[in-house]
N, C-alpha and C. Protein backbone atom coordinates (compact mmCIF):
# COMPACT_ATOMS: atom_id res chain seq x y z
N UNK A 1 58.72 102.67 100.69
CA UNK A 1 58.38 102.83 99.29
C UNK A 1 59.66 102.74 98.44
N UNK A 2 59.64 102.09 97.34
CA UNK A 2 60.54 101.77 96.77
C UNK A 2 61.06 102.92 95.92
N UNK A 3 62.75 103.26 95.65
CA UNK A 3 63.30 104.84 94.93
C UNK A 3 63.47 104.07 93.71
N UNK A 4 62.76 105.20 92.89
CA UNK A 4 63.28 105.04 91.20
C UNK A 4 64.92 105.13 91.09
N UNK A 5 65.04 104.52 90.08
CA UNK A 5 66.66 103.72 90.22
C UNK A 5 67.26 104.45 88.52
N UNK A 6 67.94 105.27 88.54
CA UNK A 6 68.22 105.58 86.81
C UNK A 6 69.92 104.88 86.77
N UNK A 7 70.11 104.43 85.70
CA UNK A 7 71.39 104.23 85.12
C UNK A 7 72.17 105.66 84.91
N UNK A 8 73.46 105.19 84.82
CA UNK A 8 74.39 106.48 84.37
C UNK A 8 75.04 105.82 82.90
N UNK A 9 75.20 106.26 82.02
CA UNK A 9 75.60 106.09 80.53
C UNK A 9 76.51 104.92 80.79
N UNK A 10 77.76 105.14 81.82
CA UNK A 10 78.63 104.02 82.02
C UNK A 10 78.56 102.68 82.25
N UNK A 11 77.36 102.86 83.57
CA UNK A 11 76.49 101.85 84.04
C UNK A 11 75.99 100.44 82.96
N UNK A 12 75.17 101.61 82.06
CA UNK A 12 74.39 100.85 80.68
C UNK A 12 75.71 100.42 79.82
N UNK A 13 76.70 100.78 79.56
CA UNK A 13 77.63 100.55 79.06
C UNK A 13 78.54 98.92 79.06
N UNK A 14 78.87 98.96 80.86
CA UNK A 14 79.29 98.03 81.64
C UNK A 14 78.27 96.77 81.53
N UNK A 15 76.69 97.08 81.32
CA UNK A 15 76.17 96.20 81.71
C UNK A 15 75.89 95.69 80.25
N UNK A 16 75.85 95.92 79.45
CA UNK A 16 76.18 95.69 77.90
C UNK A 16 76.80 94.66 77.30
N UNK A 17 77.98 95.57 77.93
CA UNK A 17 79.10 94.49 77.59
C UNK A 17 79.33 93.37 78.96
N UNK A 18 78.84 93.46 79.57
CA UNK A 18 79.11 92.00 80.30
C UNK A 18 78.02 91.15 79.51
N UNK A 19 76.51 91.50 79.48
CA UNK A 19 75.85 90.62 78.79
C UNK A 19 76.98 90.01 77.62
N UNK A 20 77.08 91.04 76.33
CA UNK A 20 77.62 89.64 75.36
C UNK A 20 78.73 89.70 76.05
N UNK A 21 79.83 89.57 76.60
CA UNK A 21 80.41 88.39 77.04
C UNK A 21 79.78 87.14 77.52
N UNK A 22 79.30 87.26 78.59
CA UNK A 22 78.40 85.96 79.02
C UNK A 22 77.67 85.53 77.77
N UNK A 23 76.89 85.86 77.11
CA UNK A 23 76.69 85.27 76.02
C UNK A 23 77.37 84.29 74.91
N UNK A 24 78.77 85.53 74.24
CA UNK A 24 78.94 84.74 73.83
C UNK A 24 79.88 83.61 74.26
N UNK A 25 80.46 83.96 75.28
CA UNK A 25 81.44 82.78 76.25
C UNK A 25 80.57 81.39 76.97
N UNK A 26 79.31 81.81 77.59
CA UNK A 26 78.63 81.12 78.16
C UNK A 26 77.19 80.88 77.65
N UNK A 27 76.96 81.73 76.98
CA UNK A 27 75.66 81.36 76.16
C UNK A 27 74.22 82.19 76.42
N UNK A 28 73.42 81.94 76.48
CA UNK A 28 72.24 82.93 76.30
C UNK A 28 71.87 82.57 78.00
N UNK A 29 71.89 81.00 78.47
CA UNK A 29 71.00 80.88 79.76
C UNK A 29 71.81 81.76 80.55
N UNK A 30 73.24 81.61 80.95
CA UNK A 30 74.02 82.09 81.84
C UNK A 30 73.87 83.65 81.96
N UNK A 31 73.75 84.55 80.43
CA UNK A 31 73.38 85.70 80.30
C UNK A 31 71.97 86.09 81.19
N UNK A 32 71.17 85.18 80.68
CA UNK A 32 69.39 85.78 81.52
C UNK A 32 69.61 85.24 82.67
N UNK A 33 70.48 84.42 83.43
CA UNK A 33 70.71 84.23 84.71
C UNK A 33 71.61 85.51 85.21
N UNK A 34 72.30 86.36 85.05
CA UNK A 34 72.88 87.16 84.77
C UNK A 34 72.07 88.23 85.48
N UNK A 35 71.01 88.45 84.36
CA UNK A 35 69.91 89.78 84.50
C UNK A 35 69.14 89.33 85.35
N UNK A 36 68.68 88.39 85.64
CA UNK A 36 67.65 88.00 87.01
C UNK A 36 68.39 88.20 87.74
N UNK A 37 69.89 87.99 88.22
CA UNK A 37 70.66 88.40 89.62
C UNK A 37 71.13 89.85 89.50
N UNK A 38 70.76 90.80 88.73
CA UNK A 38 71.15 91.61 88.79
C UNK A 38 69.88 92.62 89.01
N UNK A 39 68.64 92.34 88.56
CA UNK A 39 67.55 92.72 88.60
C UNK A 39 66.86 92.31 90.30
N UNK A 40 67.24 91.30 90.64
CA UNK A 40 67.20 91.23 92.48
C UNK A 40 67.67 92.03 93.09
N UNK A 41 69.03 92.23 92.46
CA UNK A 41 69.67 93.25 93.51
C UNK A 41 69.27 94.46 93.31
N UNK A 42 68.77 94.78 92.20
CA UNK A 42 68.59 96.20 91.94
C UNK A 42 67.12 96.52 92.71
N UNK A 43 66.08 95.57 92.76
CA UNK A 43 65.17 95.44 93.80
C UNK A 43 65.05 96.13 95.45
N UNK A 44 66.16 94.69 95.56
CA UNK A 44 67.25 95.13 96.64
C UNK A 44 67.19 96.63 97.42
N UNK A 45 68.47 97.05 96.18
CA UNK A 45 68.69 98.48 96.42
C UNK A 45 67.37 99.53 96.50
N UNK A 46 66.56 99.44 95.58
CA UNK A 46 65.49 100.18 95.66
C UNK A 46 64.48 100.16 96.78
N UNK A 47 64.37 98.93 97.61
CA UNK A 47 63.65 99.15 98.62
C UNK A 47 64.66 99.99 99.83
N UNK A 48 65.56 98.88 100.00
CA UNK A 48 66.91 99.51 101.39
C UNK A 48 68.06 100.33 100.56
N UNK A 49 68.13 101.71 100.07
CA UNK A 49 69.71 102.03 99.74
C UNK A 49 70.28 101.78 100.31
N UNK A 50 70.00 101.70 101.89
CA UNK A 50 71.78 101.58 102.41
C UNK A 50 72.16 100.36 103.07
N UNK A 51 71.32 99.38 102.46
CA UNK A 51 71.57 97.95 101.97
C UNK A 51 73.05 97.41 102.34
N UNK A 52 73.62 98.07 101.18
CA UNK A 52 75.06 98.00 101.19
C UNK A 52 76.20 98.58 101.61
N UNK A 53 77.53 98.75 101.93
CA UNK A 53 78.25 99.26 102.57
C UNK A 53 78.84 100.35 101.45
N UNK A 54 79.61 101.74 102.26
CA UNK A 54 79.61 102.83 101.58
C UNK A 54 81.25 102.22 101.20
N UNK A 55 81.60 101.91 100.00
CA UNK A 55 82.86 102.08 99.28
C UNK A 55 83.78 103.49 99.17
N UNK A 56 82.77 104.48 99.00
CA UNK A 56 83.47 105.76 98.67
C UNK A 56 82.99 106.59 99.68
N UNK A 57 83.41 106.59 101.05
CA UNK A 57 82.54 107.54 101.98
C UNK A 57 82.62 109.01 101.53
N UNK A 58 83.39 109.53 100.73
CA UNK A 58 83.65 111.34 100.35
C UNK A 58 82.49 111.49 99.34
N UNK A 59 82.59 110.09 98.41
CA UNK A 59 81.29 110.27 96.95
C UNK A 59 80.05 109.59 97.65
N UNK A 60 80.15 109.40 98.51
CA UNK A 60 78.71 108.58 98.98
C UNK A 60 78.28 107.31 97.92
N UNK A 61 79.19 106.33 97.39
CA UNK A 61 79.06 105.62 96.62
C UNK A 61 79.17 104.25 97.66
N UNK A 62 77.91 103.48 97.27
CA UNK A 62 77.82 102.02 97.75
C UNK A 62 78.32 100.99 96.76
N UNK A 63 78.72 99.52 97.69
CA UNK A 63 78.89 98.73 96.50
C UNK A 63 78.46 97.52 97.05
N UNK A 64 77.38 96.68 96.02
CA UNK A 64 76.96 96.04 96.08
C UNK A 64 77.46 94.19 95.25
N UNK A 65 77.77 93.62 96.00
CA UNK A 65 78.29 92.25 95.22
C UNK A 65 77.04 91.71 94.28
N UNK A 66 77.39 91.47 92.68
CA UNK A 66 76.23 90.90 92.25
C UNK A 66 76.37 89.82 91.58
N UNK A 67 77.99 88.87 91.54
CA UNK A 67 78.45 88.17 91.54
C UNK A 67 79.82 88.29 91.97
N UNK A 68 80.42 87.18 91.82
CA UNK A 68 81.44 87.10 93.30
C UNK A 68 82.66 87.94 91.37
N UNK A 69 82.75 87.97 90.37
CA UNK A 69 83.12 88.76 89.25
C UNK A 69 82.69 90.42 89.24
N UNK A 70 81.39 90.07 89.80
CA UNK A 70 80.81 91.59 89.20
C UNK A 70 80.56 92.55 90.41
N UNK A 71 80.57 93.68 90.67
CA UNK A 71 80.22 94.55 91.59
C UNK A 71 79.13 95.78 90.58
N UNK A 72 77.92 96.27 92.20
CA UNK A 72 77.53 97.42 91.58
C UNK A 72 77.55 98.43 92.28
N UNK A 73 77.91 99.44 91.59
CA UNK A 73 78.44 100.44 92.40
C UNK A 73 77.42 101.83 92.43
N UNK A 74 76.72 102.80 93.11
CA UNK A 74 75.31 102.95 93.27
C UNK A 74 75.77 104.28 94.30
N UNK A 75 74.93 105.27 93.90
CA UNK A 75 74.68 106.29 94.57
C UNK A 75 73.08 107.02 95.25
N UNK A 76 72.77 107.03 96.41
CA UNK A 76 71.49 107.78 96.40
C UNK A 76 71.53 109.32 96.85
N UNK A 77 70.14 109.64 96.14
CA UNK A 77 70.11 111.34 96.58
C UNK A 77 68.83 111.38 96.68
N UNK A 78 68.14 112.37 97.39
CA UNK A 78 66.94 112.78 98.08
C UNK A 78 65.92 111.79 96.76
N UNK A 79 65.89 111.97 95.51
CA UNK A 79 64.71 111.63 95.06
C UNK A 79 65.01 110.26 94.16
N UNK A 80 65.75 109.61 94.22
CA UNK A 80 66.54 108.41 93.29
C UNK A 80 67.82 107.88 93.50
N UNK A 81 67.68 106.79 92.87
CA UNK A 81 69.12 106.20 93.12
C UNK A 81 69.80 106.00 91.48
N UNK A 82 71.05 106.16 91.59
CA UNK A 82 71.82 106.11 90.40
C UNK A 82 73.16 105.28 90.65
N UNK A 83 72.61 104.36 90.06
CA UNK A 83 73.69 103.28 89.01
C UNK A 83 74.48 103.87 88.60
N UNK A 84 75.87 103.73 89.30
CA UNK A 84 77.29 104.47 88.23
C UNK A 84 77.76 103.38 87.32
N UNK A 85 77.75 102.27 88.61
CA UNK A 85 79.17 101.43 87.32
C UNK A 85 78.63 99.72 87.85
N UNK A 86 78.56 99.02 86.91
CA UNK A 86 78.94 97.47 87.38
C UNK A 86 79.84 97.07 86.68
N UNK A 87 80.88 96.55 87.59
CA UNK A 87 82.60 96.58 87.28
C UNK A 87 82.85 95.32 87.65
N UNK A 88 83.41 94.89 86.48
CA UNK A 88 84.11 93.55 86.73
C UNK A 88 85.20 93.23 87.46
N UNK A 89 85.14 92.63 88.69
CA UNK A 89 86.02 93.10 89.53
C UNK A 89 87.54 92.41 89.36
N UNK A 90 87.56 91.80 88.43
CA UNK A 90 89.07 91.37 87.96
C UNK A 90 90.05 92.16 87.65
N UNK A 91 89.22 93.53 87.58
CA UNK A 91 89.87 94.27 86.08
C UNK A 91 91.07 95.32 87.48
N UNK A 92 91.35 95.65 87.28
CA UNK A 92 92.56 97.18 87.73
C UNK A 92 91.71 97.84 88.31
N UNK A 93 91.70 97.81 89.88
CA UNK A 93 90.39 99.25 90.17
C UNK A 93 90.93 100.06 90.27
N UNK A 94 92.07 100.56 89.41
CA UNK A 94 92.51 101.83 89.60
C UNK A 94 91.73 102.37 88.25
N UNK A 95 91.52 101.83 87.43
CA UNK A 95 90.61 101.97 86.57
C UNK A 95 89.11 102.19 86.47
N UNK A 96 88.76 102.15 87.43
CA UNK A 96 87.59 102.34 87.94
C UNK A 96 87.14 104.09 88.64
N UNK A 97 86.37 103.97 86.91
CA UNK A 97 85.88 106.16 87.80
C UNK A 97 84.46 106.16 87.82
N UNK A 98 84.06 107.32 88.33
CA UNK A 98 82.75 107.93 87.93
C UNK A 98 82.70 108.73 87.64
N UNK A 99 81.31 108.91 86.78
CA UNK A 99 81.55 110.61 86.10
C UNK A 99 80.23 110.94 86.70
């Protein structure tokens, strides 16, 4: 059975702003191509959490490739799964937290 999946503020944040970028850099198709590969994976995750490999074995944080740019980074607990971060993986992962 598939786990309800909630965002974390950051999550919605990250995923925001990657849309208009892709937008306005690449345009509207590349954007809704974007959310269909990101909406698979989130599928994905919701049927198998542990789908993906554990990035943070102490935080129990998975990370999932959702373009070879973007990562999502994903936690489960007994009744849901939570979306921390999709992080552009160019950027400094020292920069990269969760709250």
């Amino acid at each position: 059975m598939p786990e309800q999946i909630i965002w974390s503020p950051l999550a919605e944040n990250d995923f925001g702003n990657i849309l208009e970028y892709l937008n306005e850099k690449w345009g509207e198709k590349v954007a809704c191509q974007f959310i269909e590969i990101t909406s698979d994976i989130l599928r994905q995750i919701s049927e198998k959490p542990k789908l993906f490999p554990l990035s943070n074995k102490k935080m129990k944080i998975r990370r999932g490739v959702v373009t070879k740019h973007n990562s999502i980074y994903y936690r489960e607990s007994a009744t849901q799964i939570e979306i921390l971060r999709i992080y552009d993986t160019r950027q400094d992962p020292d920069k990269l937290i969760f709250k």
